[in-house]
Protein backbone atom coordinates (compact mmCIF):
# COMPACT_ATOMS: atom_id res chain seq x y z
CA UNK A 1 -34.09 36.98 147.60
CA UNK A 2 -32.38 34.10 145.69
CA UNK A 3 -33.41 33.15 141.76
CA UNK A 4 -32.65 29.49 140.36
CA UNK A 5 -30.31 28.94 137.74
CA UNK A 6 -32.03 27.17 135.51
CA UNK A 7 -30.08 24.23 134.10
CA UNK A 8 -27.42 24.22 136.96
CA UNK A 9 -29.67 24.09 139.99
CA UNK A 10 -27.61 26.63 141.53
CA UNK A 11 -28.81 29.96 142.80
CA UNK A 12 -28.08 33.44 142.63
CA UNK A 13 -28.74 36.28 145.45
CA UNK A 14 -30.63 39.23 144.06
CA UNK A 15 -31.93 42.68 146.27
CA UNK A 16 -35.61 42.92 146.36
CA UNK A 17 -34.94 46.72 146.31
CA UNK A 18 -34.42 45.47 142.05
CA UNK A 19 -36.63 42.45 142.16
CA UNK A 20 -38.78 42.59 145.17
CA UNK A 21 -41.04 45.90 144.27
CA UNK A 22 -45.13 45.42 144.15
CA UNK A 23 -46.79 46.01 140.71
CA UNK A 24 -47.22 49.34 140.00
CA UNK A 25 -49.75 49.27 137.25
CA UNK A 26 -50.18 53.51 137.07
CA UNK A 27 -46.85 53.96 136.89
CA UNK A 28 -46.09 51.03 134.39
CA UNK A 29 -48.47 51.87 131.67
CA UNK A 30 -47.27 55.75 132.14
CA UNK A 31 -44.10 54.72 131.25
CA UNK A 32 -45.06 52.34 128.50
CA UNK A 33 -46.90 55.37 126.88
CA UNK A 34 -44.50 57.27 127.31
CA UNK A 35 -42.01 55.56 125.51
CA UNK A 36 -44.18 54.24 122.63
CA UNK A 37 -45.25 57.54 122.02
CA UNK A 38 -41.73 59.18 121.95
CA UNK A 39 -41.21 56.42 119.24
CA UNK A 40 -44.07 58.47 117.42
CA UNK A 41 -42.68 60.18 113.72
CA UNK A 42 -44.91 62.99 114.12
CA UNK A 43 -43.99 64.45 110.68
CA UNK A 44 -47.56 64.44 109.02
CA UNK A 45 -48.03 68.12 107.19
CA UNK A 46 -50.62 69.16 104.99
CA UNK A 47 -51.07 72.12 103.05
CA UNK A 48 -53.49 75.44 104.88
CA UNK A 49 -55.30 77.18 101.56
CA UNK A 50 -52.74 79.95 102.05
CA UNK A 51 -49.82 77.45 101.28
CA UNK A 52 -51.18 75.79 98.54
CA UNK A 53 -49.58 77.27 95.08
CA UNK A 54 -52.00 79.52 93.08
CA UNK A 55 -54.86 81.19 93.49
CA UNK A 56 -54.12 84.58 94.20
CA UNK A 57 -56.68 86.21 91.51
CA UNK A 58 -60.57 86.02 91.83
CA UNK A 59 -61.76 83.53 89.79
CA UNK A 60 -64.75 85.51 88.55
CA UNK A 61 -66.29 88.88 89.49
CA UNK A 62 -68.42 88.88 92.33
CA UNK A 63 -72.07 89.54 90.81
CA UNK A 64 -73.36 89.33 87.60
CA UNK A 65 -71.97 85.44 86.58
CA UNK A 66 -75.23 83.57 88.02
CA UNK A 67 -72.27 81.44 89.93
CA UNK A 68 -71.43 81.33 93.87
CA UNK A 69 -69.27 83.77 94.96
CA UNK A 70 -65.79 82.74 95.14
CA UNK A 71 -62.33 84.36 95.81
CA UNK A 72 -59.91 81.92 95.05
CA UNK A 73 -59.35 78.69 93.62
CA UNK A 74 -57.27 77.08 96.80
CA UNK A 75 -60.29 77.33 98.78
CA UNK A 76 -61.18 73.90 100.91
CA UNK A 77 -64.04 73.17 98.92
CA UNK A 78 -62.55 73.13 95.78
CA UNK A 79 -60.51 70.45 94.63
CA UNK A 80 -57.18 71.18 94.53
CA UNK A 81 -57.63 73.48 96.93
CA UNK A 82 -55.81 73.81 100.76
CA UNK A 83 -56.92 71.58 104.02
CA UNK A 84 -59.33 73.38 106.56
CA UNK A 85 -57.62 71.62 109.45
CA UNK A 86 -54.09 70.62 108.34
CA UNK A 87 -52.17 68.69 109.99
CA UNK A 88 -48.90 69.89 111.75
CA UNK A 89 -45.49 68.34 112.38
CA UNK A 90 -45.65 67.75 116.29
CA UNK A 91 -43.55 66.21 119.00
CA UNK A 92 -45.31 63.46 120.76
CA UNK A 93 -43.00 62.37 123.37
CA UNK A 94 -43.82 63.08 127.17
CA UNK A 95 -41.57 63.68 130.15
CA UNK A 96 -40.76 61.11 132.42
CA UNK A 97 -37.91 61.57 134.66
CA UNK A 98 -35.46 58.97 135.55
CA UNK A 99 -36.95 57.64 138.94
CA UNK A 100 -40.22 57.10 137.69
CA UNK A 101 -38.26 55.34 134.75
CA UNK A 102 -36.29 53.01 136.54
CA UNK A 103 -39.40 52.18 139.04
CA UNK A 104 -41.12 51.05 136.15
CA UNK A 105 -38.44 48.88 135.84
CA UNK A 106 -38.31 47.42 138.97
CA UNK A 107 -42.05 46.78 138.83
CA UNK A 108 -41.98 44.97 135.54
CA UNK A 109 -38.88 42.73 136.46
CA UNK A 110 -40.61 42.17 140.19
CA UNK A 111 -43.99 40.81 138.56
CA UNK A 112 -41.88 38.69 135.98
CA UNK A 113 -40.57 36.96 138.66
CA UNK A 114 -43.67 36.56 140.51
CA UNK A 115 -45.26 35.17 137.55
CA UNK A 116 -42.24 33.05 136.73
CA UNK A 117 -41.78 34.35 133.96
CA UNK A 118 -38.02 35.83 134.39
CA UNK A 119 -35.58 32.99 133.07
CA UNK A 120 -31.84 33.04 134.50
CA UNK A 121 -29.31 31.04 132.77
CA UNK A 122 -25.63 30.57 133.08
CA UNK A 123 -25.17 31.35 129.39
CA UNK A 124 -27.18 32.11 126.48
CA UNK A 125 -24.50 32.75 123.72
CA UNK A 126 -24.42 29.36 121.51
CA UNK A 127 -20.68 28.04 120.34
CA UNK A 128 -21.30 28.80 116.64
CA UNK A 129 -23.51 30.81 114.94
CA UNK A 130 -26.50 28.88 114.05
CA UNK A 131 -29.80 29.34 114.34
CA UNK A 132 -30.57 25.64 114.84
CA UNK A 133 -28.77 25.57 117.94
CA UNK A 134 -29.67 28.52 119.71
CA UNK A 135 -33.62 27.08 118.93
CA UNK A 136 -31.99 23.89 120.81
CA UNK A 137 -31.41 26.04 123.68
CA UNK A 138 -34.29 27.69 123.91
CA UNK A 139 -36.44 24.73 123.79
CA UNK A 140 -34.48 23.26 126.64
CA UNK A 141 -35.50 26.14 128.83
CA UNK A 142 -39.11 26.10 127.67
CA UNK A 143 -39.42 29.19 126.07
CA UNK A 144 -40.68 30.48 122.48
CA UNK A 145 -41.67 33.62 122.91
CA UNK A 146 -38.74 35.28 124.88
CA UNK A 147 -36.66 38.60 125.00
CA UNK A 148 -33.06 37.32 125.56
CA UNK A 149 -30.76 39.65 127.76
CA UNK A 150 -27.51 39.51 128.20
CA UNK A 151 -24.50 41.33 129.38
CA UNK A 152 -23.51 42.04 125.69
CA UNK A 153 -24.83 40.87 122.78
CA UNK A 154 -21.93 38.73 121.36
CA UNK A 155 -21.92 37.58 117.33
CA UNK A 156 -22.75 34.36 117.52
CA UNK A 157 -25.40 35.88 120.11
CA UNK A 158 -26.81 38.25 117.06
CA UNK A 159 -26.81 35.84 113.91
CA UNK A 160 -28.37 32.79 115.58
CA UNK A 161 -31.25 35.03 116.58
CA UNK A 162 -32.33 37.11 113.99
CA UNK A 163 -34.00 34.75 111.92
CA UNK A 164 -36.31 33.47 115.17
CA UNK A 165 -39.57 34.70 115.39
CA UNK A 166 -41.34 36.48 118.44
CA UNK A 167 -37.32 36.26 119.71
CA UNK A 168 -35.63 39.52 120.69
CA UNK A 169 -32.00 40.01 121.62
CA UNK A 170 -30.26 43.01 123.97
CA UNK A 171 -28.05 44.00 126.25
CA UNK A 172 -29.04 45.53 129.92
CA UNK A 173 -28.60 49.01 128.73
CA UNK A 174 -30.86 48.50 125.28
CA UNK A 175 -33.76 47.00 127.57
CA UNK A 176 -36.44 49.13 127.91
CA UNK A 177 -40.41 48.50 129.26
CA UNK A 178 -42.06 47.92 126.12
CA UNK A 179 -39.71 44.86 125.53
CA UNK A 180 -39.91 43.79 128.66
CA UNK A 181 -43.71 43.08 128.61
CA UNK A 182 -43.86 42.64 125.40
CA UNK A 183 -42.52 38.77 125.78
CA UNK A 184 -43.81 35.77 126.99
CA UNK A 185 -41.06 35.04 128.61
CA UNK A 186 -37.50 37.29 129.70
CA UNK A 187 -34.46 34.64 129.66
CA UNK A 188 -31.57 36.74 131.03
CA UNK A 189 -28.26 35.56 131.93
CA UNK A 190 -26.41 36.08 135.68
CA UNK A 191 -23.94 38.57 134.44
CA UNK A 192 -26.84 40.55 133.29
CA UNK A 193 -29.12 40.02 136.16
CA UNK A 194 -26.50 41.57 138.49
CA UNK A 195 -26.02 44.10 135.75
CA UNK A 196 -29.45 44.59 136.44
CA UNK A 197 -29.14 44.98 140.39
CA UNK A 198 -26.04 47.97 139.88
CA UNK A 199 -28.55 49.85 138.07
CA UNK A 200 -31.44 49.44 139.62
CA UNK A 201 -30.91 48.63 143.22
C-alpha cells in the first residue's frame, strides 16, 4: 500500500503485513492493560496487628474490671492498633508475549491509517531549537494533539517540544500502545515509518 507525504505530494510504499492488519479490539485493549498496569507501583503496605509495635501484655485482667475483654492494645478496633486487611506490596504486571505485542501494534498503526489519522512527513526536526517554530510546523500539518515519531529524537527535536501541550516526542523503539492511542493524531516521519515496517512486517 502507498502513504502520502504530506507536504511533498510524494508517496511512500509500505507492507500491509505492518499497516494493512484489521482492528483487533480484544487484543488491543489486552495489551493496553497490560502495559498500563505493569506501569502500576504496587508498593502500598500497611501494618497486620502482629506488626504493629507494642502490645504484647494484656491490657487488663480478663474478669472482674466491668470492661470488654481485651488482649492487646494493637487490636483493629483500637486506635492505634494494626489493619484487619492490610494491604501488601504486589506485582501488577501481566504476561504478554511478543507476538501478541507487536500485533497490537500493527492493529493500532492499521486503524490510524484508516482513520487518517497517521501523519508522514519528510522531516519533523525544526532548524533551531524553538518552540515557536516547531508549533509553525505543526500547524501546517493540521495537528495539535499529536505523538511525534521519529527515527531519533534529535536536540532541537527534544527542546522545541517539551514545552507543547498534549505533544509527545519518541523514537520507533520508545513507542508503545498507550501512546499510540493516546493522540489525536501520530505525525511520524519516513525514516521512521520504514523503521516501523523492519520491525513489524
Amino acid at each position: 500500500m502507498e502513504l502520502t507525504v504530506t507536504g511533498s505530494g510524494n508517496g511512500v510504499q509500505v507492507s500491509d503485513a505492518a499497516f494493512g492488519k484489521e482492528f483487533n479490539e480484544s487484543l488491543v485493549h489486552q495489551v493496553v492493560t497490560a502495559y498500563m498496569a505493569a506501569g502500576r507501583q504496587g508498593s502500598a503496605k500497611q501494618k497486620t496487628r502482629s506488626e504493629v509495635s507494642g502490645g504484647g501484655k494484656k491490657p487488663w485482667r480478663q474478669k472482674g474490671t466491668g470492661r470488654a475483654r481485651a488482649g492487646t492494645i494493637r487490636s483493629p478496633i483500637w486506635r492505634g492498633g494494626g489493619t484487619t486487611f492490610a494491604a501488601r506490596p504486589r506485582d501488577y504486571s501481566q504476561k504478554v508475549n511478543r507476538k501478541m505485542y507487536r500485533g497490537a501494534l500493527r492493529s493500532i498503526l492499521s486503524e490510524l491509517v484508516r482513520q487518517e489519522r497517521l501523519v508522514v512527513v519528510d522531516s519533523i526536526t525544526p532548524a533551531e531549537p524553538k518552540t515557536k517554530v516547531f508549533n509553525a510546523r505543526l500547524a501546517e500539518l493540521g495537528v495539535k494533539d499529536a505523538l511525534v515519531v521519529s527515527d531519533s529524537v534529535e536536540r532541537n527535536l527534544e527542546l522545541a517540544s517539551r514545552n507543547i501541550p498534549n505533544v509527545a516526542v519518541s523514537d520507533v523503539r520508545g513507542v508503545d500502545p498507550v501512546s499510540l492511542v493516546a493522540h489525536n493524531h501520530v505525525v511520524v516521519t519516513v525514516d521512521a515509518l520504514k523503521k516501523f515496517e523492519e520491525m513489524l512486517g
